[in-house]
PDB file of N, CA and C in Angstrom:
ATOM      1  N   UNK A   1    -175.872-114.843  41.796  1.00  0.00           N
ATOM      2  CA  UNK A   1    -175.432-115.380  43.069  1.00  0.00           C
ATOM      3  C   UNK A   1    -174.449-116.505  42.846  1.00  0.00           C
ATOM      4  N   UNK A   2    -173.766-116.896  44.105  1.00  0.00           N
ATOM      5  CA  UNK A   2    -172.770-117.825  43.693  1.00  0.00           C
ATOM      6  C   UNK A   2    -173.298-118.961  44.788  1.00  0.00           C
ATOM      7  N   UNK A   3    -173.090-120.379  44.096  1.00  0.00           N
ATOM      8  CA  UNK A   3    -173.330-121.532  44.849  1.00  0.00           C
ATOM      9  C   UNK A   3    -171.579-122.225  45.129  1.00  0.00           C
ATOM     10  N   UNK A   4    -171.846-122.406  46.153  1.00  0.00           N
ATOM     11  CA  UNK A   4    -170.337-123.063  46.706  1.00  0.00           C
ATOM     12  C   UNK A   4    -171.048-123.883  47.636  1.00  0.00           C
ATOM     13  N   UNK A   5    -170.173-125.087  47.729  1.00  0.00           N
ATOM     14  CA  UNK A   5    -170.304-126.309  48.553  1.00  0.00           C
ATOM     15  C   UNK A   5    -169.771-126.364  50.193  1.00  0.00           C
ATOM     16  N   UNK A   6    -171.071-126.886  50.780  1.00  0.00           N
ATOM     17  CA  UNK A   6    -170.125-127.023  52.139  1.00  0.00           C
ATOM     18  C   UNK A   6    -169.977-128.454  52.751  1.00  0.00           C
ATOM     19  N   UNK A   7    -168.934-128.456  53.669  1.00  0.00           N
ATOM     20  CA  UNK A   7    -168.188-129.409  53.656  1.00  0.00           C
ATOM     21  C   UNK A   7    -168.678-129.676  55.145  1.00  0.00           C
ATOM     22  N   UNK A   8    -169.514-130.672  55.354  1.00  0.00           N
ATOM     23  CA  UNK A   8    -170.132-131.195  57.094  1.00  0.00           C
ATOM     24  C   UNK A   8    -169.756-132.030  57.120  1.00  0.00           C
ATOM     25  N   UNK A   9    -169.229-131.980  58.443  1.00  0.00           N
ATOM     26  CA  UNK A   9    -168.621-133.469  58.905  1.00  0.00           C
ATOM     27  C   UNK A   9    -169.696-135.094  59.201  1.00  0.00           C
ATOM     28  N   UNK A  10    -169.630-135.701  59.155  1.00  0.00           N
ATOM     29  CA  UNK A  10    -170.423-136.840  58.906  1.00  0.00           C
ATOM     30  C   UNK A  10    -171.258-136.703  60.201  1.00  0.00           C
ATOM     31  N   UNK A  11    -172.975-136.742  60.136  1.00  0.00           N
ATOM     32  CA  UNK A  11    -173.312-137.068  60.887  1.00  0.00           C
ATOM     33  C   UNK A  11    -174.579-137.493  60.240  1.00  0.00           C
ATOM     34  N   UNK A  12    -175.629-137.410  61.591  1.00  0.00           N
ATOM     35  CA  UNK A  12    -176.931-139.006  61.091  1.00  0.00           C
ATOM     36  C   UNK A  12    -178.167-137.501  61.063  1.00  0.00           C
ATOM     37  N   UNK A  13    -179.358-138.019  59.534  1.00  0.00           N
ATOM     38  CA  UNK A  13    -179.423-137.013  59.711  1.00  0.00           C
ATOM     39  C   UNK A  13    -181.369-138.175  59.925  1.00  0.00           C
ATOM     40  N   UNK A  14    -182.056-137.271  60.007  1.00  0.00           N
ATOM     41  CA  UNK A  14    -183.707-138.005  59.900  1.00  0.00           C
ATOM     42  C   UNK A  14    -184.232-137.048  59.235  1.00  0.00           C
ATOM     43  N   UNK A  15    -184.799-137.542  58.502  1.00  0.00           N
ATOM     44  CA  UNK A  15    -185.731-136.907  57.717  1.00  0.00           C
ATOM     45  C   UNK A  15    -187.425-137.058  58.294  1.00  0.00           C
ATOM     46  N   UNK A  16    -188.533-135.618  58.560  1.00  0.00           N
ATOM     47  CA  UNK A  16    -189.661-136.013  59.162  1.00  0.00           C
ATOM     48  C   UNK A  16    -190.210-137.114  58.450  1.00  0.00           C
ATOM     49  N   UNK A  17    -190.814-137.637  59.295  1.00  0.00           N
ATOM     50  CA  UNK A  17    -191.642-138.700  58.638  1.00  0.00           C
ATOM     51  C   UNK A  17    -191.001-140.050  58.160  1.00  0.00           C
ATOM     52  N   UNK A  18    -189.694-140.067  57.779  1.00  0.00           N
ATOM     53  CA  UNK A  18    -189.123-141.026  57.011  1.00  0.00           C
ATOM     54  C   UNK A  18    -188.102-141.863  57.336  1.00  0.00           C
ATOM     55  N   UNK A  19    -187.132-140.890  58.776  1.00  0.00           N
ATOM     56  CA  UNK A  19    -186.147-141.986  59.442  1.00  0.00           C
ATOM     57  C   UNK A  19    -185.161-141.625  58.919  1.00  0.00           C
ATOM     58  N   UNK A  20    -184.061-142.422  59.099  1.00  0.00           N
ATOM     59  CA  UNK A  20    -182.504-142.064  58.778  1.00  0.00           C
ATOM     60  C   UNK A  20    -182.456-141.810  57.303  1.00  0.00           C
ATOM     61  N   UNK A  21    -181.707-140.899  56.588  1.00  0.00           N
ATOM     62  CA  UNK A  21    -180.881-140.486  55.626  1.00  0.00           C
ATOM     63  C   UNK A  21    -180.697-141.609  55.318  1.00  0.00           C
ATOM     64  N   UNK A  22    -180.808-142.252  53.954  1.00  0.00           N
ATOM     65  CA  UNK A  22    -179.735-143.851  53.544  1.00  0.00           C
ATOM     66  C   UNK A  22    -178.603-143.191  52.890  1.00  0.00           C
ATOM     67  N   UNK A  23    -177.703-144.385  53.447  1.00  0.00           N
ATOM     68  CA  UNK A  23    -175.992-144.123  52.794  1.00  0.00           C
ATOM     69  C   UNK A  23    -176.189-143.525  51.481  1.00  0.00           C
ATOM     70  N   UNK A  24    -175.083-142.994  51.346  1.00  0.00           N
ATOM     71  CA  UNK A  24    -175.161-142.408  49.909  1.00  0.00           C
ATOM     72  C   UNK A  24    -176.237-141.424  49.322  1.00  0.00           C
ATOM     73  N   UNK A  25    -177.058-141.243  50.292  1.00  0.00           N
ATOM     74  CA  UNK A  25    -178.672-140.343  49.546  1.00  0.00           C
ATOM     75  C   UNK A  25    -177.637-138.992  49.342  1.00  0.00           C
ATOM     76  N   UNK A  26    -178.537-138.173  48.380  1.00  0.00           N
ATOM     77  CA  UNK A  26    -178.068-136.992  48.188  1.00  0.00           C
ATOM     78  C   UNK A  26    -179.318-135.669  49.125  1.00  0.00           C
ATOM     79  N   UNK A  27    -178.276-135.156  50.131  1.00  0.00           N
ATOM     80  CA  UNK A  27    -179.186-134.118  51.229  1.00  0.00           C
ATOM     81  C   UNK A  27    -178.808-132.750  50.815  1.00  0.00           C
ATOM     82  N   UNK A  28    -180.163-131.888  50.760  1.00  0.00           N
ATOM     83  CA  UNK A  28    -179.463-130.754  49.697  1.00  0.00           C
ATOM     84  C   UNK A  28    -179.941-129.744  51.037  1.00  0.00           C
ATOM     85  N   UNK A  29    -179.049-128.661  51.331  1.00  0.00           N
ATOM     86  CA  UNK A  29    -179.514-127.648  52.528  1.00  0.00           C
ATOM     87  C   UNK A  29    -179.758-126.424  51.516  1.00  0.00           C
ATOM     88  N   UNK A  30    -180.759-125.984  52.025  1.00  0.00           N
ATOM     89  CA  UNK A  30    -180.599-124.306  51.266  1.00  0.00           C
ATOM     90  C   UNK A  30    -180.111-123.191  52.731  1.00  0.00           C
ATOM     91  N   UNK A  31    -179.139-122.323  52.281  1.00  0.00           N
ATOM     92  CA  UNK A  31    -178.056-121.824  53.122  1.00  0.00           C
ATOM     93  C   UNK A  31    -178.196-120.384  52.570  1.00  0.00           C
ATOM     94  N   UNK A  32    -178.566-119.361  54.347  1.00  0.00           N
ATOM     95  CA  UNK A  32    -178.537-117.958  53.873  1.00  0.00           C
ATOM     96  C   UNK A  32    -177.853-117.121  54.595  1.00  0.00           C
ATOM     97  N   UNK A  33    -176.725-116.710  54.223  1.00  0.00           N
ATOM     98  CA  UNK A  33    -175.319-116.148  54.975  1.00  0.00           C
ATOM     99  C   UNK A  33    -176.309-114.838  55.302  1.00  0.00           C
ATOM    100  N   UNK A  34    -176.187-115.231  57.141  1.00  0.00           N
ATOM    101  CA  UNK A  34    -176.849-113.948  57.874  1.00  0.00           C
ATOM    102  C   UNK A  34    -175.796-112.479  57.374  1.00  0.00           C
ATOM    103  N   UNK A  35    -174.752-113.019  58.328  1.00  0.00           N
ATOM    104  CA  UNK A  35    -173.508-112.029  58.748  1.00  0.00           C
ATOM    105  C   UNK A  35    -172.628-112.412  58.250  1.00  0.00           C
ATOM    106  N   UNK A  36    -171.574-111.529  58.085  1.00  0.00           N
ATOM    107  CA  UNK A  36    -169.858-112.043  58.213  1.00  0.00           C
ATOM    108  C   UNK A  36    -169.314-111.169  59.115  1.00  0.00           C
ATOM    109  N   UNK A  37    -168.121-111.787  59.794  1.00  0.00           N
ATOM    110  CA  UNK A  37    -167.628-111.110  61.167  1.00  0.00           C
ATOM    111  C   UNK A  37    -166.327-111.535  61.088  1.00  0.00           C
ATOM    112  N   UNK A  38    -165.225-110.631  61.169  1.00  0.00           N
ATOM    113  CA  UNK A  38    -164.047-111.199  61.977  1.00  0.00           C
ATOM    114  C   UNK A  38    -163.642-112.691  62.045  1.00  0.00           C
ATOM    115  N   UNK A  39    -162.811-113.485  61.889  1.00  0.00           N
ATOM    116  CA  UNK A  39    -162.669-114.640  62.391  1.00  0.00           C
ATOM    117  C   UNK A  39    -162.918-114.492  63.892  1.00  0.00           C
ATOM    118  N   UNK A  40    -163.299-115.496  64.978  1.00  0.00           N
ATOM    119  CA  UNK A  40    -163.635-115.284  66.654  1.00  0.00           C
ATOM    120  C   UNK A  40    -162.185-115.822  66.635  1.00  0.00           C
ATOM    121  N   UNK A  41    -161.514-117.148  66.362  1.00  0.00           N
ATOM    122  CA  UNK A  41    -160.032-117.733  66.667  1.00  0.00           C
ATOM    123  C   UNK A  41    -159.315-116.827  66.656  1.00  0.00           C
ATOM    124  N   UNK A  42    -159.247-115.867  67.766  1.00  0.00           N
ATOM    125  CA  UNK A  42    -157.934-115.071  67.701  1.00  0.00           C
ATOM    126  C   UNK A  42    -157.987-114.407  69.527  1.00  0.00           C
ATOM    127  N   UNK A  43    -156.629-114.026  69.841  1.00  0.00           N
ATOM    128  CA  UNK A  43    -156.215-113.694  70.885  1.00  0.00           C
ATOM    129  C   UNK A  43    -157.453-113.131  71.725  1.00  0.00           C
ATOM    130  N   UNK A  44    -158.094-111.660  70.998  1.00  0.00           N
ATOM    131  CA  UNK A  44    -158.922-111.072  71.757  1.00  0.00           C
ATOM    132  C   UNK A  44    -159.950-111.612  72.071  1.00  0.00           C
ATOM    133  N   UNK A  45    -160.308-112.913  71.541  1.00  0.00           N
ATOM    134  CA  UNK A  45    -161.961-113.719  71.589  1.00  0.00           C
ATOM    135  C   UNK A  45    -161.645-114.469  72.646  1.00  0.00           C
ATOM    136  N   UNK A  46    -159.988-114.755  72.894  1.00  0.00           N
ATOM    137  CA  UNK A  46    -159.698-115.656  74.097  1.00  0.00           C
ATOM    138  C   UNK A  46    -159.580-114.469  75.727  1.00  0.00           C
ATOM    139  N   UNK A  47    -159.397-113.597  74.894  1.00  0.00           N
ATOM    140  CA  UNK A  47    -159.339-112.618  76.169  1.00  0.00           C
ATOM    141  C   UNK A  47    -161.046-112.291  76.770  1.00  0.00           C
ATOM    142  N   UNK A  48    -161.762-112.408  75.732  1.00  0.00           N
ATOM    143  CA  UNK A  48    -163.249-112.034  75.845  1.00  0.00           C
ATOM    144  C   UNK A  48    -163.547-112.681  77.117  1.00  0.00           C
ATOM    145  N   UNK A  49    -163.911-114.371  76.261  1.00  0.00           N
ATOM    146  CA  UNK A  49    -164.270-115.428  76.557  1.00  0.00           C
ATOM    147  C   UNK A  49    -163.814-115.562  78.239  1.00  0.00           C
ATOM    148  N   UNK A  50    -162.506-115.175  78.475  1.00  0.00           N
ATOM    149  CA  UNK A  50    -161.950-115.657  79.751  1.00  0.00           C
ATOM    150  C   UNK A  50    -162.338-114.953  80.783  1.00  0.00           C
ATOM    151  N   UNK A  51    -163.271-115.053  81.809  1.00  0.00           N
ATOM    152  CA  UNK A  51    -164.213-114.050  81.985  1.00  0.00           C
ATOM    153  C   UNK A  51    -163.597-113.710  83.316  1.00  0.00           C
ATOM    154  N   UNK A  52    -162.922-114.859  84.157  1.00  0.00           N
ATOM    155  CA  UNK A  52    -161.986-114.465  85.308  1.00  0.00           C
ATOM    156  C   UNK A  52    -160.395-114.248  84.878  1.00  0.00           C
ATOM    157  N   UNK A  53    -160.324-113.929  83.701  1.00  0.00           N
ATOM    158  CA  UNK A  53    -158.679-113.389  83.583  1.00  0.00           C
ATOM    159  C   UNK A  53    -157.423-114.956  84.023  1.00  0.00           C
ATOM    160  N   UNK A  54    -158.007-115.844  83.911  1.00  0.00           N
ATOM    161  CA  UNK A  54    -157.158-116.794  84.239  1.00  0.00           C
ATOM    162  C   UNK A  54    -156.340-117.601  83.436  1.00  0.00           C
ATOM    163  N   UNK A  55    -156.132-117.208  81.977  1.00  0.00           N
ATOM    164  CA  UNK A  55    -155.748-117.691  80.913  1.00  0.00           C
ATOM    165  C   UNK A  55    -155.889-119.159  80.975  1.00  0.00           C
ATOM    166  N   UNK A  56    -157.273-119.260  81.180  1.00  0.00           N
ATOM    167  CA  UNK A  56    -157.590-120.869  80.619  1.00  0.00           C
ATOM    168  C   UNK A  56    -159.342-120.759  80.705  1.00  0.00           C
ATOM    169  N   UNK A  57    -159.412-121.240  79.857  1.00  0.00           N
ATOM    170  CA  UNK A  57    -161.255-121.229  79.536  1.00  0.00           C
ATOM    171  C   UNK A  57    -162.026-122.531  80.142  1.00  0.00           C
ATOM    172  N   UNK A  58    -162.731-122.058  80.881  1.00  0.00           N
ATOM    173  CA  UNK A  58    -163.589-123.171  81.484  1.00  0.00           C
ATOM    174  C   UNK A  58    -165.054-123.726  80.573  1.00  0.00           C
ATOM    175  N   UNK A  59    -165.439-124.498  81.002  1.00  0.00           N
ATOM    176  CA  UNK A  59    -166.753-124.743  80.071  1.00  0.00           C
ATOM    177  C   UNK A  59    -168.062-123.715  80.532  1.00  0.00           C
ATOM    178  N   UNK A  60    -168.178-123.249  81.508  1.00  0.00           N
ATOM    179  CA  UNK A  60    -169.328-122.631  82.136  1.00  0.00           C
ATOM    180  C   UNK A  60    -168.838-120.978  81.150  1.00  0.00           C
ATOM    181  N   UNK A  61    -167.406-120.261  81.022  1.00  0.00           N
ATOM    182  CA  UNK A  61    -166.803-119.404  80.465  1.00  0.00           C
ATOM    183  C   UNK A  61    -167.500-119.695  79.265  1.00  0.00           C
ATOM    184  N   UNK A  62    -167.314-120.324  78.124  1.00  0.00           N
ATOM    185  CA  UNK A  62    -167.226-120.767  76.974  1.00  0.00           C
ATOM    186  C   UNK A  62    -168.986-120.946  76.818  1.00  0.00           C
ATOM    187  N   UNK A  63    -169.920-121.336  77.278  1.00  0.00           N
ATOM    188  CA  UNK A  63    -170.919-121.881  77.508  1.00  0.00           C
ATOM    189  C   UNK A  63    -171.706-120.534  77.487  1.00  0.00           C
ATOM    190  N   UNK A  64    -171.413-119.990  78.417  1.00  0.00           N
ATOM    191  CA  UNK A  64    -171.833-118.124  78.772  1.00  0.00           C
ATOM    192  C   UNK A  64    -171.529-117.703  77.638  1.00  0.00           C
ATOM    193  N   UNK A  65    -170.450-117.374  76.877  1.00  0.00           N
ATOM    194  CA  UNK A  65    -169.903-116.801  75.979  1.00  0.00           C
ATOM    195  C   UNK A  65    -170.476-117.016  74.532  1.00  0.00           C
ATOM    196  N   UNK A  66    -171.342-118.231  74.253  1.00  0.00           N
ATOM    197  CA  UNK A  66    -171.995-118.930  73.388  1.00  0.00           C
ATOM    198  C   UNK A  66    -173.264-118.153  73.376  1.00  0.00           C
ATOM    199  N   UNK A  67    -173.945-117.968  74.763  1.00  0.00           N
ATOM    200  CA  UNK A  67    -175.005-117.690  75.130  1.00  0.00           C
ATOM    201  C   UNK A  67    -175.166-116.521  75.009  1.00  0.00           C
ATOM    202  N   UNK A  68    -174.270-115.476  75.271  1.00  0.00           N
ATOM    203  CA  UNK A  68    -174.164-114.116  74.885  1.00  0.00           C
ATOM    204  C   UNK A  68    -174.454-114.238  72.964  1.00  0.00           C
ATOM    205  N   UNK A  69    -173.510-114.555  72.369  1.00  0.00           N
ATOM    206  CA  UNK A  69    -173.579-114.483  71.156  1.00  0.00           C
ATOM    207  C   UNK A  69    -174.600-114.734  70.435  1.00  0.00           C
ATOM    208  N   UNK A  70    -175.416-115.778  71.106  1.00  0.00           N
ATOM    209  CA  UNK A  70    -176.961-116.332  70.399  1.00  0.00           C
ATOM    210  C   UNK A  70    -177.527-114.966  70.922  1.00  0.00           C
ATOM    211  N   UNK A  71    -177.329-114.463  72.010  1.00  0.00           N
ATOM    212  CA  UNK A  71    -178.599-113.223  72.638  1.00  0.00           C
ATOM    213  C   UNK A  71    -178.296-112.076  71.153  1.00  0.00           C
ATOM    214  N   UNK A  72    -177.199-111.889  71.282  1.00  0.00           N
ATOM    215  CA  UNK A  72    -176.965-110.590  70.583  1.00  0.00           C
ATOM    216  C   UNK A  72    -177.462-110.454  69.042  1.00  0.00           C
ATOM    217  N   UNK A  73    -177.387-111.667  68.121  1.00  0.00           N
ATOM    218  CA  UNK A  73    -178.078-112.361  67.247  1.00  0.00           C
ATOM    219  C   UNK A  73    -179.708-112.755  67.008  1.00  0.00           C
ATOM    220  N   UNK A  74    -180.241-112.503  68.385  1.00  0.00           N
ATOM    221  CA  UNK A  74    -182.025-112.979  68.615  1.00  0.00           C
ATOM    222  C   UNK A  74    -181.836-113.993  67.978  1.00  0.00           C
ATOM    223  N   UNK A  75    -181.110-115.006  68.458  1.00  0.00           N
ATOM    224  CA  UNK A  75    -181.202-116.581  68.136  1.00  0.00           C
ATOM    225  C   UNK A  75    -181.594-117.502  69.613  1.00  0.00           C
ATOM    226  N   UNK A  76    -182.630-117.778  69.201  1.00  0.00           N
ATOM    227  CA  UNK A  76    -183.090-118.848  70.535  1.00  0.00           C
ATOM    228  C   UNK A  76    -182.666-119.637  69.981  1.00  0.00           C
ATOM    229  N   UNK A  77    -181.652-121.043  71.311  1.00  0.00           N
ATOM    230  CA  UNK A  77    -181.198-122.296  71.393  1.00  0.00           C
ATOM    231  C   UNK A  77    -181.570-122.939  72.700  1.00  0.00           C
ATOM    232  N   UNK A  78    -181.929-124.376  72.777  1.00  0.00           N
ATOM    233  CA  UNK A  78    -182.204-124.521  73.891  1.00  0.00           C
ATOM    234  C   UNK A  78    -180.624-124.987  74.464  1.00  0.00           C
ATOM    235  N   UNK A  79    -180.817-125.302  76.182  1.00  0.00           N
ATOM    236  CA  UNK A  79    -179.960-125.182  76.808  1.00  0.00           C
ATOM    237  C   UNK A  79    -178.691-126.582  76.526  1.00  0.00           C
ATOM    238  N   UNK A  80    -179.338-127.741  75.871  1.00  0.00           N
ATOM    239  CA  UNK A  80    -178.821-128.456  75.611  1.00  0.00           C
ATOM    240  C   UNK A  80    -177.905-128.065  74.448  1.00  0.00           C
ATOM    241  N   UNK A  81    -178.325-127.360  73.491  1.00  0.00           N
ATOM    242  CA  UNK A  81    -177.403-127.094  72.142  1.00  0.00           C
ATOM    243  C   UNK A  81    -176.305-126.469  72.719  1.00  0.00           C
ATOM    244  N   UNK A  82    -176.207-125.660  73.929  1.00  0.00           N
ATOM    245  CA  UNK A  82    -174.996-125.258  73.973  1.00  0.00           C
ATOM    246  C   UNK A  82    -174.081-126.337  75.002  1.00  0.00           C
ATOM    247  N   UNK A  83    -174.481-126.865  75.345  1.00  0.00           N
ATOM    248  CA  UNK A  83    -174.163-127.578  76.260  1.00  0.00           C
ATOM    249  C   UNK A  83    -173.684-128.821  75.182  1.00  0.00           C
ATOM    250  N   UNK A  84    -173.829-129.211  74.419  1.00  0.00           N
ATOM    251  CA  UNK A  84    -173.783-130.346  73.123  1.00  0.00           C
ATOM    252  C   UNK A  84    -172.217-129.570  72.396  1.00  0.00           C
ATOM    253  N   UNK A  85    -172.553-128.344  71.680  1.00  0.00           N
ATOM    254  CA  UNK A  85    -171.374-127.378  71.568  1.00  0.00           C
ATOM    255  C   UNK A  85    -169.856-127.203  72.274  1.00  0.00           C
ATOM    256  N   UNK A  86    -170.439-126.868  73.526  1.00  0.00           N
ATOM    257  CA  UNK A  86    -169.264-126.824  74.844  1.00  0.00           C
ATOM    258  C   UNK A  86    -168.588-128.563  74.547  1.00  0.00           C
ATOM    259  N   UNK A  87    -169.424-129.085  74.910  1.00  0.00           N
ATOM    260  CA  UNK A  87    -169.000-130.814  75.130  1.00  0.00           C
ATOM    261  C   UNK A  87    -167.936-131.366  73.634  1.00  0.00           C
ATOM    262  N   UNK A  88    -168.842-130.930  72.653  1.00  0.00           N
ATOM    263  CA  UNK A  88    -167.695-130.848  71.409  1.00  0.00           C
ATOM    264  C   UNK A  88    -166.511-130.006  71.181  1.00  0.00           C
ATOM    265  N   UNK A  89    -166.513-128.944  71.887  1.00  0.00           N
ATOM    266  CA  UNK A  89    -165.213-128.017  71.842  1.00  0.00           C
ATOM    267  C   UNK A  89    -164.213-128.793  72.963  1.00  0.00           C
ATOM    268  N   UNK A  90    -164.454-129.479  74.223  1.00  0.00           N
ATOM    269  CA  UNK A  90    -163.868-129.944  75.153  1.00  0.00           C
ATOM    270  C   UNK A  90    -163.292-131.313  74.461  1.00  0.00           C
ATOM    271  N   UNK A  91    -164.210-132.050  74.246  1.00  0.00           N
ATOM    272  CA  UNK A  91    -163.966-133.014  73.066  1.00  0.00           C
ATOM    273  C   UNK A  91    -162.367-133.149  72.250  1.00  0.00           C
ATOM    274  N   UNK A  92    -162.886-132.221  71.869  1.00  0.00           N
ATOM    275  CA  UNK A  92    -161.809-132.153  70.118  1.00  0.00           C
ATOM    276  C   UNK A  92    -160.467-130.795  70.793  1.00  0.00           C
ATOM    277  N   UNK A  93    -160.480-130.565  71.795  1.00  0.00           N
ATOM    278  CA  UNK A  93    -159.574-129.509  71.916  1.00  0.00           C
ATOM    279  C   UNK A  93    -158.842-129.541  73.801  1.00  0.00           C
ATOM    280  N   UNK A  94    -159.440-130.406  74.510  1.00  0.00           N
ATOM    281  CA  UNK A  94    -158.597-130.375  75.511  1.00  0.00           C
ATOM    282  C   UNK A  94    -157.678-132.031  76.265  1.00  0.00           C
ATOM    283  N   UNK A  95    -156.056-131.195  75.244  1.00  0.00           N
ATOM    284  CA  UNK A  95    -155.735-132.425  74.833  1.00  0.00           C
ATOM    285  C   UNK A  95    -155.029-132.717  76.610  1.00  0.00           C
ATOM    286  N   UNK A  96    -155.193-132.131  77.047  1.00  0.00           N
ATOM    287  CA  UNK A  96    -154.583-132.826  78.571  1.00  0.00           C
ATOM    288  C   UNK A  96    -155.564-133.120  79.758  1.00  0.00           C
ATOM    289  N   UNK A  97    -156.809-133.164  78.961  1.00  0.00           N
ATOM    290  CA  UNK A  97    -157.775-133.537  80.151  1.00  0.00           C
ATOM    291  C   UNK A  97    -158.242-132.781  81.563  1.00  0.00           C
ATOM    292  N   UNK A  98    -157.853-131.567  81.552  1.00  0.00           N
ATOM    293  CA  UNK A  98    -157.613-131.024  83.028  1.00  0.00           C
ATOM    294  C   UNK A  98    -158.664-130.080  82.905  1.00  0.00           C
ATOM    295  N   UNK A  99    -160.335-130.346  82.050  1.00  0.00           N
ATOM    296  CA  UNK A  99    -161.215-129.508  82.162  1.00  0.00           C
ATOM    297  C   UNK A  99    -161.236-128.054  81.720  1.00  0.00           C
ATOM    298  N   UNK A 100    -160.113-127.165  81.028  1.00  0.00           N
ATOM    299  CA  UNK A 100    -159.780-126.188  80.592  1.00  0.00           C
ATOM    300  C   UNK A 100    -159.104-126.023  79.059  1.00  0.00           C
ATOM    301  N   UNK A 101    -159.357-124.758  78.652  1.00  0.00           N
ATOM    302  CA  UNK A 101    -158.591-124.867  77.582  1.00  0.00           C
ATOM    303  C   UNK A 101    -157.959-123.751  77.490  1.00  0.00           C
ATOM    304  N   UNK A 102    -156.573-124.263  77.287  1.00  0.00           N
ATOM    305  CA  UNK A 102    -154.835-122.901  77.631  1.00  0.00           C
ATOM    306  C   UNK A 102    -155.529-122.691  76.320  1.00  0.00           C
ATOM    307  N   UNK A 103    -154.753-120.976  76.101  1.00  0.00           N
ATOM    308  CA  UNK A 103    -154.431-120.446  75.088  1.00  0.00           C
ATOM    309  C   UNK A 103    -154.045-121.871  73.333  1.00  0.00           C
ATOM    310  N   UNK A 104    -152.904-122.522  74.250  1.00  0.00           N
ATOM    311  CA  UNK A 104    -152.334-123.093  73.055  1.00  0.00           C
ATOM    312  C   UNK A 104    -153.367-124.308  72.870  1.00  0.00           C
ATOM    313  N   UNK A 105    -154.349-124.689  73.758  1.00  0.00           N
ATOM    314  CA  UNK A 105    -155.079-125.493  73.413  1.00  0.00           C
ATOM    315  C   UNK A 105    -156.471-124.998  72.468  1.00  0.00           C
ATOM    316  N   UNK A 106    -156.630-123.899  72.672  1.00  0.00           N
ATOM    317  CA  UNK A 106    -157.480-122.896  72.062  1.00  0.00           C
ATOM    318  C   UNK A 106    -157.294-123.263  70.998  1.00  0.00           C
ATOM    319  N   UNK A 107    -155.734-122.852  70.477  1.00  0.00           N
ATOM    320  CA  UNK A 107    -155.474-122.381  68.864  1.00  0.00           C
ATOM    321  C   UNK A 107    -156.333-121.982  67.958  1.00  0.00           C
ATOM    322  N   UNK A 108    -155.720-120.641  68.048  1.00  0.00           N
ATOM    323  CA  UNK A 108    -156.213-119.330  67.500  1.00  0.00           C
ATOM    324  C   UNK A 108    -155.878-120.314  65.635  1.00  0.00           C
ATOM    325  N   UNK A 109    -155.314-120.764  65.612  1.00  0.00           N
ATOM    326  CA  UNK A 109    -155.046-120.680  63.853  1.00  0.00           C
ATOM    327  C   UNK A 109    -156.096-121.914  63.080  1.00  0.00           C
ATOM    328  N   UNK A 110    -156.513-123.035  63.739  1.00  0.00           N
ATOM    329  CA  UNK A 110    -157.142-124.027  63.552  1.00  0.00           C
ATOM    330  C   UNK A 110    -158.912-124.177  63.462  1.00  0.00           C
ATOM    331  N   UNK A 111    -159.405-124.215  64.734  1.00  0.00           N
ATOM    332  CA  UNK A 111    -160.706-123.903  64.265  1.00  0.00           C
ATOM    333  C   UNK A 111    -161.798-122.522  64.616  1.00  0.00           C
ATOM    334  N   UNK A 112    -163.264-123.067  64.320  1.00  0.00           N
ATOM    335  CA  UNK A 112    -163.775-121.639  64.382  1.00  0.00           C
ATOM    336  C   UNK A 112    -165.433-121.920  65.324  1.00  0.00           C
ATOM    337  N   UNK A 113    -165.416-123.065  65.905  1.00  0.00           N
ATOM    338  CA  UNK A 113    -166.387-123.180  66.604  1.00  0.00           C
ATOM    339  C   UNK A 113    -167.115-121.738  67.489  1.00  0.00           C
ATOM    340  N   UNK A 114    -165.897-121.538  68.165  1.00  0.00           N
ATOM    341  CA  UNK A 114    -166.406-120.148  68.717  1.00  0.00           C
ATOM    342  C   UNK A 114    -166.802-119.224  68.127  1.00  0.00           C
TER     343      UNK A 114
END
């Protein structure tokens, strides 16, 4: 088998029983690649996703679209994780504020949240 490193963006982690992660600790995940699929960042995932044809993705769109994907997977999440998800994709990707995300705000070439 092959071990390769992954690369998480900084966040706070608790350990049961013990409280925050200290700086610098070393946190080891053991990681078991369900699937591989397609990249989703691409035209047709924006065509999916857009569920009224309006070439711009709403959060309730995107949110649904999350929710489908956990169903199809038999992955239970509660309602907050996607809702935490959505809020980070809106976050980091809708750079004009207007509650939607165009095509070019999408960008198909950059990330892979979806």
């Amino acid at each position: 088998y092959n071990i390769n490193r992954l690369n998480l963006s900084p966040i706070k982690f608790l350990c049961d029983g013990i409280g925050p992660v200290p700086p610098n600790a070393t946190v080891i995940f053991e990681v078991e690649l369900l699937y591989i699929t397609r990249g989703p960042r691409s035209l047709e995932a924006f065509k999916e996703i857009d569920a009224d044809k309006d070439k711009a993705l709403t959060k309730e769109e995107i949110k649904e679209y999350l929710k489908m994907e956990a169903k199809k997977l038999n992955t239970q999440k509660d309602e907050s994780y996607f809702d935490d998800v959505v809020a980070d994709v809106f976050r980091k990707n809708d750079h004009n504020a207007d509650g939607t995300l165009s095509l070019k705000e999408y960008n198909v070439y950059e990330h892979d949240e979806l």
